[in-house]
N, C-alpha and C. Protein backbone atom coordinates (compact mmCIF):
# COMPACT_ATOMS: atom_id res chain seq x y z
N UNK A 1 -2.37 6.27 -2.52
CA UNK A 1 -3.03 5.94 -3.76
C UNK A 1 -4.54 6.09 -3.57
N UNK A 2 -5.04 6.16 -4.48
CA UNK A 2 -6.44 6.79 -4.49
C UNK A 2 -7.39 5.64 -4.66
N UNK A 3 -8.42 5.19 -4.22
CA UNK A 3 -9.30 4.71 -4.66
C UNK A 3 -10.32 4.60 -5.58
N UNK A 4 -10.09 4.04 -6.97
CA UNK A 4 -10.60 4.16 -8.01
C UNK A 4 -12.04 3.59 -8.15
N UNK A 5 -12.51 3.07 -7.30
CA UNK A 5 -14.24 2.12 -7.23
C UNK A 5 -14.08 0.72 -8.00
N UNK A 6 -14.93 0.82 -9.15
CA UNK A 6 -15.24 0.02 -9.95
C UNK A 6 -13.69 0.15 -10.93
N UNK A 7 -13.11 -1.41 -10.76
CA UNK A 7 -11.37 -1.35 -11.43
C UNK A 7 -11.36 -2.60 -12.10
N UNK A 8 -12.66 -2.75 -12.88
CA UNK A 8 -12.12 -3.43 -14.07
C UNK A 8 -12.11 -3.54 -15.41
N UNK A 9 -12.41 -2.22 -15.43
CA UNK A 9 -12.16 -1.39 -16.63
C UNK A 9 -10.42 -1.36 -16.66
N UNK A 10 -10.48 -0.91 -18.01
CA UNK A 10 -8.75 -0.85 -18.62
C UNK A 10 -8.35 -0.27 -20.20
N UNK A 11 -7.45 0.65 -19.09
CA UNK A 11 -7.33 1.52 -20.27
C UNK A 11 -6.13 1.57 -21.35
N UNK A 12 -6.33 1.29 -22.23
CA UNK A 12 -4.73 0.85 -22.85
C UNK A 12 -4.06 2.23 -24.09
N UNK A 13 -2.96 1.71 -23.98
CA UNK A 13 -1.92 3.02 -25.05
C UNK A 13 -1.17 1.42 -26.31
N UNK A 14 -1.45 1.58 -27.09
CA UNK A 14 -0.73 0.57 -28.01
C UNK A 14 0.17 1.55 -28.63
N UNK A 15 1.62 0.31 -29.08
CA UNK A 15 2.59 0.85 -29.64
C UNK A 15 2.61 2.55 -29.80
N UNK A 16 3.38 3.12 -29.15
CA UNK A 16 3.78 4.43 -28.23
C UNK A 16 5.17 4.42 -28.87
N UNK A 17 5.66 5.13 -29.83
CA UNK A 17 7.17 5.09 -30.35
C UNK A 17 7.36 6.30 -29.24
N UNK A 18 8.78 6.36 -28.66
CA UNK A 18 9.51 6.77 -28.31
C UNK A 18 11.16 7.00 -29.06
N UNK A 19 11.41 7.90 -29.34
CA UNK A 19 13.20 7.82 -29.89
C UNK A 19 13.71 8.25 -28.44
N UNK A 20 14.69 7.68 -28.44
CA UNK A 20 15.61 8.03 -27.29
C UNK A 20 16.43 7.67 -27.19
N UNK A 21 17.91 8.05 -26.20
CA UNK A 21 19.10 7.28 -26.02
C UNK A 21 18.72 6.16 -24.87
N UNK A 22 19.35 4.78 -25.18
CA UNK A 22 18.93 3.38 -24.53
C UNK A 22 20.11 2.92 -24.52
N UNK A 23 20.81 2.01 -23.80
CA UNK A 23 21.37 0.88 -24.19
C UNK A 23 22.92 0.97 -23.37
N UNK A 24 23.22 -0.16 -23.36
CA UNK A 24 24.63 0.07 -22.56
C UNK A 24 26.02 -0.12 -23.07
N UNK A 25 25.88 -0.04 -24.76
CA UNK A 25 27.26 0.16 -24.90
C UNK A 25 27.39 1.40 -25.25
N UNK A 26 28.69 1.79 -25.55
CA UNK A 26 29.52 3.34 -25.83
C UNK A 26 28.52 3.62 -27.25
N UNK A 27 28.42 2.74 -28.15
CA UNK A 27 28.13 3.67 -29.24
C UNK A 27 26.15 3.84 -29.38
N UNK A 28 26.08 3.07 -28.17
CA UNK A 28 24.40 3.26 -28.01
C UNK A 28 24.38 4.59 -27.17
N UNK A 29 25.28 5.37 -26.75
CA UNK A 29 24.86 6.17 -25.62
C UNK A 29 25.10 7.33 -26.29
N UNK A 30 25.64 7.47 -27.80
CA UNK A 30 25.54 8.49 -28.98
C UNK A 30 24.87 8.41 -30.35
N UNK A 31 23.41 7.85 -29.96
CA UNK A 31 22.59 7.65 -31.24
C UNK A 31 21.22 7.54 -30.02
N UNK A 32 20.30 7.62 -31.11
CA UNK A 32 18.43 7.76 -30.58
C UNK A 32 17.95 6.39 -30.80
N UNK A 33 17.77 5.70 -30.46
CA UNK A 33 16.64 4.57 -30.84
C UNK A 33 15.59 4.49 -30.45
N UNK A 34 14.14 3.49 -31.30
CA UNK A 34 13.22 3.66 -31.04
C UNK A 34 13.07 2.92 -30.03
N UNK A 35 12.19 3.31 -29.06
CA UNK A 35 11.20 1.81 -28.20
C UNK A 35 9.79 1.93 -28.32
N UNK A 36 9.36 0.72 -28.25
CA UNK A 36 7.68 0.78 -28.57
C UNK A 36 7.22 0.31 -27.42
N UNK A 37 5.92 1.10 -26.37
CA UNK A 37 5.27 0.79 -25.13
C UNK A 37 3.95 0.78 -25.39
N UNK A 38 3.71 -0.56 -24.58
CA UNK A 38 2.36 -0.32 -24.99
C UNK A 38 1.86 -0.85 -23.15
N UNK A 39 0.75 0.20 -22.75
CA UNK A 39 0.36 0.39 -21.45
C UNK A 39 -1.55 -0.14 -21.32
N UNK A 40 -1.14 -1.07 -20.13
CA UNK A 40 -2.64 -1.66 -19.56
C UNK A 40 -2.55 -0.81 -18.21
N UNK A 41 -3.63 0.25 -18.23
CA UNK A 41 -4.29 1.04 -16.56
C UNK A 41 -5.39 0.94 -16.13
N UNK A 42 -5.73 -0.06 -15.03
CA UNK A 42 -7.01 -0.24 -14.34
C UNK A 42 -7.39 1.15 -14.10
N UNK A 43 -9.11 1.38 -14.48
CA UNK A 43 -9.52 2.52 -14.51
C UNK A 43 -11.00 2.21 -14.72
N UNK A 44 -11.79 3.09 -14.07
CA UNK A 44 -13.17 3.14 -13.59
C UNK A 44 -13.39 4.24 -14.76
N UNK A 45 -14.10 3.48 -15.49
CA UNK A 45 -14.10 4.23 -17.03
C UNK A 45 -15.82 4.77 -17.07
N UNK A 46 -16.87 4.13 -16.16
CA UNK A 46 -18.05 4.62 -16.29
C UNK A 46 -18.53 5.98 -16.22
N UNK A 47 -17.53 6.57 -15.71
CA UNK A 47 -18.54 8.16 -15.13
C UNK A 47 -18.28 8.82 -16.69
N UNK A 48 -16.62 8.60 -16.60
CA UNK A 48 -16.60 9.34 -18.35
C UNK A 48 -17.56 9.15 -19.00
N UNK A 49 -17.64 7.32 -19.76
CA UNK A 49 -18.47 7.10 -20.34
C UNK A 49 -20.52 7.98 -19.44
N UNK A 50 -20.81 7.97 -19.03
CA UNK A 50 -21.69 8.30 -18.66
C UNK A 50 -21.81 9.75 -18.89
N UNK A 51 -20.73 10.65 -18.15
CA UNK A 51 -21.00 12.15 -18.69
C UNK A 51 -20.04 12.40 -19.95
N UNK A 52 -19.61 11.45 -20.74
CA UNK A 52 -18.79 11.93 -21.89
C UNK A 52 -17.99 13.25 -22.02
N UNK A 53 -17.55 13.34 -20.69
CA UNK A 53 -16.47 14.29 -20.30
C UNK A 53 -14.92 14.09 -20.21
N UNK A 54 -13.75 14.49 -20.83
CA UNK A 54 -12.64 14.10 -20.96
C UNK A 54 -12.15 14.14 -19.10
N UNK A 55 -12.84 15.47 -18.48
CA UNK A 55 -12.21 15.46 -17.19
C UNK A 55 -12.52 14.78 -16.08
N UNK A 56 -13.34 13.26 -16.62
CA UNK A 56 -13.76 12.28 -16.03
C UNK A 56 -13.08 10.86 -16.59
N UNK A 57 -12.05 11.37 -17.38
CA UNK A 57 -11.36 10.01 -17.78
C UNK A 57 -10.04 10.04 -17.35
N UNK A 58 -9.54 8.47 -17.68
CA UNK A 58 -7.79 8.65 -17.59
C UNK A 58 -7.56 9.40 -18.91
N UNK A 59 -6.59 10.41 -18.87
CA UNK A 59 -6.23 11.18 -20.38
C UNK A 59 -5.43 10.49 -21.07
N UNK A 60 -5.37 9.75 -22.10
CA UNK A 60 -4.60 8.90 -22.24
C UNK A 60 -3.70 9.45 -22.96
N UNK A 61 -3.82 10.74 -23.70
CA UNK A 61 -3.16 11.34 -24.31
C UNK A 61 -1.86 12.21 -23.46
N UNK A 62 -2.00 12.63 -21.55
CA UNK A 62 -1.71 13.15 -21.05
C UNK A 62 -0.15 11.66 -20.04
N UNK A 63 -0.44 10.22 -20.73
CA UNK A 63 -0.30 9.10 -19.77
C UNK A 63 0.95 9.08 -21.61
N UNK A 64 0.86 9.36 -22.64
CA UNK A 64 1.45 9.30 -23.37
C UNK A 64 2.66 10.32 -23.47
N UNK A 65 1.85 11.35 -23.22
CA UNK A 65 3.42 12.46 -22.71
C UNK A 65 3.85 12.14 -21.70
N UNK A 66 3.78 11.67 -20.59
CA UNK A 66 4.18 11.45 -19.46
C UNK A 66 5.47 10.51 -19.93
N UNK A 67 4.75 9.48 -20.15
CA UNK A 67 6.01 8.30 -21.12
C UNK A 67 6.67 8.86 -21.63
N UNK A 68 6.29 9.92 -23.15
CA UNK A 68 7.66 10.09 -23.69
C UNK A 68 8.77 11.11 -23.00
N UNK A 69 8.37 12.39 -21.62
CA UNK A 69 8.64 12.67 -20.93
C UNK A 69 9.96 11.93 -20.38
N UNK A 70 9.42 10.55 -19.49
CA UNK A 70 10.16 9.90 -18.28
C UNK A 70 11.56 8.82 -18.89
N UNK A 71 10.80 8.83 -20.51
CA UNK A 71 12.07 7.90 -21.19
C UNK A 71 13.06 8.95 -21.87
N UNK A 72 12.80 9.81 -22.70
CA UNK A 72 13.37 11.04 -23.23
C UNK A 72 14.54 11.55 -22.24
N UNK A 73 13.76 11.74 -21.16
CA UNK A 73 15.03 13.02 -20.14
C UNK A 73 15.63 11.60 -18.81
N UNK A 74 15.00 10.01 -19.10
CA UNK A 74 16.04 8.89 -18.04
C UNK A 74 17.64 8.92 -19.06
N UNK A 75 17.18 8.35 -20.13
CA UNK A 75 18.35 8.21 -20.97
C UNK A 75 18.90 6.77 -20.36
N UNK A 76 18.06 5.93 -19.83
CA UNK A 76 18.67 4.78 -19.00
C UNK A 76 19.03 4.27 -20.04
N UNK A 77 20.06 2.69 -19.20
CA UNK A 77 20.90 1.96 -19.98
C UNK A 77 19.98 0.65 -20.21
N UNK A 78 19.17 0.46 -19.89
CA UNK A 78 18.01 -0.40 -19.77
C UNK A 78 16.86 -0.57 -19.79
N UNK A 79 16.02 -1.40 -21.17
CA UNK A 79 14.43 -1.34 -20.72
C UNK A 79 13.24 -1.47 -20.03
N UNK A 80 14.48 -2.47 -18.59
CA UNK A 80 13.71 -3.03 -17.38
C UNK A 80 14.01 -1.48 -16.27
N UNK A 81 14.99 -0.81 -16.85
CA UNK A 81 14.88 0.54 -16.08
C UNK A 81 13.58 1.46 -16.73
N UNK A 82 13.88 1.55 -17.70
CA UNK A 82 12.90 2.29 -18.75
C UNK A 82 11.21 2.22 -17.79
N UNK A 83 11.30 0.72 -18.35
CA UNK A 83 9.77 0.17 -17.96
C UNK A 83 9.26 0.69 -16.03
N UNK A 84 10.20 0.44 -15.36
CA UNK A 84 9.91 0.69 -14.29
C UNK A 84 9.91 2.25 -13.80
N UNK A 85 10.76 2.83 -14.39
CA UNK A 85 10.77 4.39 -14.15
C UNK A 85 9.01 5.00 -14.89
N UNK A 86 8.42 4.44 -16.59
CA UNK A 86 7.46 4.97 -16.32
C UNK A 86 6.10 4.46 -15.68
N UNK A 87 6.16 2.79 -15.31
CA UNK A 87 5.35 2.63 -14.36
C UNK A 87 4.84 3.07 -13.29
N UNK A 88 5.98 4.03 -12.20
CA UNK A 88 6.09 4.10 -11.35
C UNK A 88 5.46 5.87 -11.28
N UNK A 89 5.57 6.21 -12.51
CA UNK A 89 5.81 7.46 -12.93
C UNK A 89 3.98 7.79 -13.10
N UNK A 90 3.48 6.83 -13.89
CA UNK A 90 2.01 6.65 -13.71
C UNK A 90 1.41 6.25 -12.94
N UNK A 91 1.93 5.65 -11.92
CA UNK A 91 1.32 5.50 -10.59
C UNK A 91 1.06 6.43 -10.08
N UNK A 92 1.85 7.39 -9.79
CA UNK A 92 2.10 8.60 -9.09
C UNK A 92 1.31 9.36 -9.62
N UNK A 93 1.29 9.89 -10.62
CA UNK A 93 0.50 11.18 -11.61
C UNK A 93 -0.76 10.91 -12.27
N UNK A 94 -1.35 9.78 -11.82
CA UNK A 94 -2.58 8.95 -12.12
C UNK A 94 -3.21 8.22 -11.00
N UNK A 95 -2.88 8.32 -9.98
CA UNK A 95 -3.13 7.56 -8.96
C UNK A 95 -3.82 6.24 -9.45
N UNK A 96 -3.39 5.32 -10.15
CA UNK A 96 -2.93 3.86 -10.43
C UNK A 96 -3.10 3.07 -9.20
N UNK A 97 -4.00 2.13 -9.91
CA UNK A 97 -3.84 0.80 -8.60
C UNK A 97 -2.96 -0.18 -9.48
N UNK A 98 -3.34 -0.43 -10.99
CA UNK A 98 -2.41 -1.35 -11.21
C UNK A 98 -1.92 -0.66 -12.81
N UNK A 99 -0.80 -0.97 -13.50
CA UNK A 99 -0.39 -0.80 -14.23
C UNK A 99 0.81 -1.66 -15.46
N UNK A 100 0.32 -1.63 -16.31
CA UNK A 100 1.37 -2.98 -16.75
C UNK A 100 1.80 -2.49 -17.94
N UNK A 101 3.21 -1.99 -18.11
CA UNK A 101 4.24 -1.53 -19.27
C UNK A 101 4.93 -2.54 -19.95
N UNK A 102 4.72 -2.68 -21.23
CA UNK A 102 5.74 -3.94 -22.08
C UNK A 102 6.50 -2.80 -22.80
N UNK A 103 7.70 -2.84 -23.12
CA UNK A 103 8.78 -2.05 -23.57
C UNK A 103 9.28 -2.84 -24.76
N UNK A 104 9.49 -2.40 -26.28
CA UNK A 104 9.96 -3.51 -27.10
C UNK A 104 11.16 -2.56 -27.40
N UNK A 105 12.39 -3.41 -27.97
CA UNK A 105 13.89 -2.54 -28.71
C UNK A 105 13.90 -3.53 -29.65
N UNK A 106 14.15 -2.91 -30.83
CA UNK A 106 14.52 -3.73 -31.86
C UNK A 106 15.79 -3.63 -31.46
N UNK A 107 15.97 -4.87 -31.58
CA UNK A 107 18.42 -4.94 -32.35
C UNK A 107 18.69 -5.41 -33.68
N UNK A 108 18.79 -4.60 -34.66
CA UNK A 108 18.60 -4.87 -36.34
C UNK A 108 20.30 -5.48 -35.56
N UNK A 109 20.89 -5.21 -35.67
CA UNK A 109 22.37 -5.27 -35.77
C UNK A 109 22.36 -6.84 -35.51
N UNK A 110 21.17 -7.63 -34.92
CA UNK A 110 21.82 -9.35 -34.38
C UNK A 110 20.63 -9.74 -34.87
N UNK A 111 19.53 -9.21 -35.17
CA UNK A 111 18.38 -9.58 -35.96
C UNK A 111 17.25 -9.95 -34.93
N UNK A 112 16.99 -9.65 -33.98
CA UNK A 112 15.93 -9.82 -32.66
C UNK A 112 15.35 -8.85 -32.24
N UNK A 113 14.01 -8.66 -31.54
CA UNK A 113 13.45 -8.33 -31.06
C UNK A 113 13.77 -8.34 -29.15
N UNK A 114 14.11 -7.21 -28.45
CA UNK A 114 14.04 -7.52 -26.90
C UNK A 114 12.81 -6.61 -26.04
N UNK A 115 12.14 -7.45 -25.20
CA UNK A 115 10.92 -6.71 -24.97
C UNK A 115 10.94 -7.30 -23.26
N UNK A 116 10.57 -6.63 -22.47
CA UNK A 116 10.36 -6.83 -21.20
C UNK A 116 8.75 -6.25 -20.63
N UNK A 117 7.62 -6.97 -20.49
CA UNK A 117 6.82 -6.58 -19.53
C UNK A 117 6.80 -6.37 -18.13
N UNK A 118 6.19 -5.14 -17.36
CA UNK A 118 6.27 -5.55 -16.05
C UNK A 118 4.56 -4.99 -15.31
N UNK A 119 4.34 -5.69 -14.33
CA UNK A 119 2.97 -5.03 -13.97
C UNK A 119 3.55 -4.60 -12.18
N UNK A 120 2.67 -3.46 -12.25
CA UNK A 120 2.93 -2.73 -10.63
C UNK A 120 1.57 -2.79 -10.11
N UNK A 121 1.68 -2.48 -8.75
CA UNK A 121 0.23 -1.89 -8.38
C UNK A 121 -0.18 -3.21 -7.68
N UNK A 122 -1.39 -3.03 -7.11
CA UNK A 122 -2.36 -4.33 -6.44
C UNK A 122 -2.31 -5.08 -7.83
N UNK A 123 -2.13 -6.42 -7.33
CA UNK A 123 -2.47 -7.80 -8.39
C UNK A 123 -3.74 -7.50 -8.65
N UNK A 124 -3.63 -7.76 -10.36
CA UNK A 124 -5.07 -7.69 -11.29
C UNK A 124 -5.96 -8.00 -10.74
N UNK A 125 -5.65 -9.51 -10.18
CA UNK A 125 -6.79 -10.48 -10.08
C UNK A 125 -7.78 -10.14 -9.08
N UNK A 126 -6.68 -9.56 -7.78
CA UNK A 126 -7.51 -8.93 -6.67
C UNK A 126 -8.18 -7.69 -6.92
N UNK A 127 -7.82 -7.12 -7.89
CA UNK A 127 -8.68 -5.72 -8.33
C UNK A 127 -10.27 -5.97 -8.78
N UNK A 128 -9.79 -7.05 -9.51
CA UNK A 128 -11.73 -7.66 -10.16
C UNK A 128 -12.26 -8.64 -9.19
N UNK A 129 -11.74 -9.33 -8.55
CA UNK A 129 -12.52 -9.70 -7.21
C UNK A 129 -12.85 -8.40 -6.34
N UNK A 130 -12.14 -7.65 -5.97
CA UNK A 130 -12.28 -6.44 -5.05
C UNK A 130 -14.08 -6.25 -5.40
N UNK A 131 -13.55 -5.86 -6.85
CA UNK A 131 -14.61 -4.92 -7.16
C UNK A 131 -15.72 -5.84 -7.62
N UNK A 132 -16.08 -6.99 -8.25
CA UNK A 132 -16.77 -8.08 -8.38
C UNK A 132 -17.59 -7.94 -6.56
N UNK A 133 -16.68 -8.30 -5.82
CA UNK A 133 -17.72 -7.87 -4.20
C UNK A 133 -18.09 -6.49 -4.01
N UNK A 134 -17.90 -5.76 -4.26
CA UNK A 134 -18.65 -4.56 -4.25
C UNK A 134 -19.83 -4.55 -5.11
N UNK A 135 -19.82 -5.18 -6.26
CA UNK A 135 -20.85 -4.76 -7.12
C UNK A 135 -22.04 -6.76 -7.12
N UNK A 136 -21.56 -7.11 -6.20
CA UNK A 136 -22.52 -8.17 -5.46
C UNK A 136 -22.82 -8.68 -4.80
C-alpha cells in the first residue's frame, strides 16, 4: 500500500445506485435489485486542490465504476459480501489506507430497510494522529 502523506482529507461517493442480482433466495437470484453505496476514502486531497488537476486526485468517478463493476459481475448472495468485495477492490486500485463502504437493500416485500457498514484499512483514528505528527 502506498503512502498517501497528509490522510485526513476524505473523499466521499453518496448514494451510488447499483442494479444487480443480490440475495439468497431462488427468486432473488432471477431479478436485479437496487443497492445504494455510499463510500468514505482517506485521501491527501491538497496537491489536486493546489494544481486543480484531475490526475492529482482520487477519481471519484473512476472509484464509482469500479463499484458498479465489482457488484454487477460478484452477483453475491450478500451485502456483507458485496461490501467487502468492493472495499477490498478499492484498496487495491487506489492504494487506500482506509476505506469505509455502507451498502443499503431495500426489502419492499417485509417493509425494511437492510444496510451493513464496514471500514478496512489502518484505523481512522490512527490516520489523523499519524498525520496530525507529521504536520507538528
Amino acid at each position: 500500500m502506498r503512502t498517501i502523506g497528509k490522510v485526513t482529507d476524505t473523499v466521499s461517493i453518496r448514494d451510488l445506485r447499483v442494479s444487480t442480482v443480490i440475495g439468497v433466495y431462488d427468486w432473488e437470484r432471477e431479478i436485479e435489485q437496487a443497492l445504494t453505496f455510499s463510500i468514505d476514502m482517506a485521501a491527501d486531497v491538497s496537491k489536486a486542490a493546489r494544481n486543480d488537476d484531475i490526475g492529482d486526485a482520487l477519481d471519484y468517478s473512476a472509484v464509482a465504476q469500479a463499484v458498479r463493476a465489482v457488484v454487477t459481475e460478484g452477483k453475491f448472495q450478500l451485502i456483507e459480501t458485496a461490501a467487502e468485495a468492493v472495499a477490498q477492490r478499492l484498496i487495491t486500485d487506489h492504494g487506500l489506507e482506509w476505506v469505509r463502504v455502507e451498502v443499503v437493500k431495500p426489502i419492499a416485500s417485509e417493509g425494511y430497510t437492510a444496510a451493513i457498514t464496514i471500514e478496512r484499512g489502518k484505523n481512522r483514528a490512527q490516520l489523523v494522529l499519524r498525520s496530525a505528527g507529521r504536520n507538528g
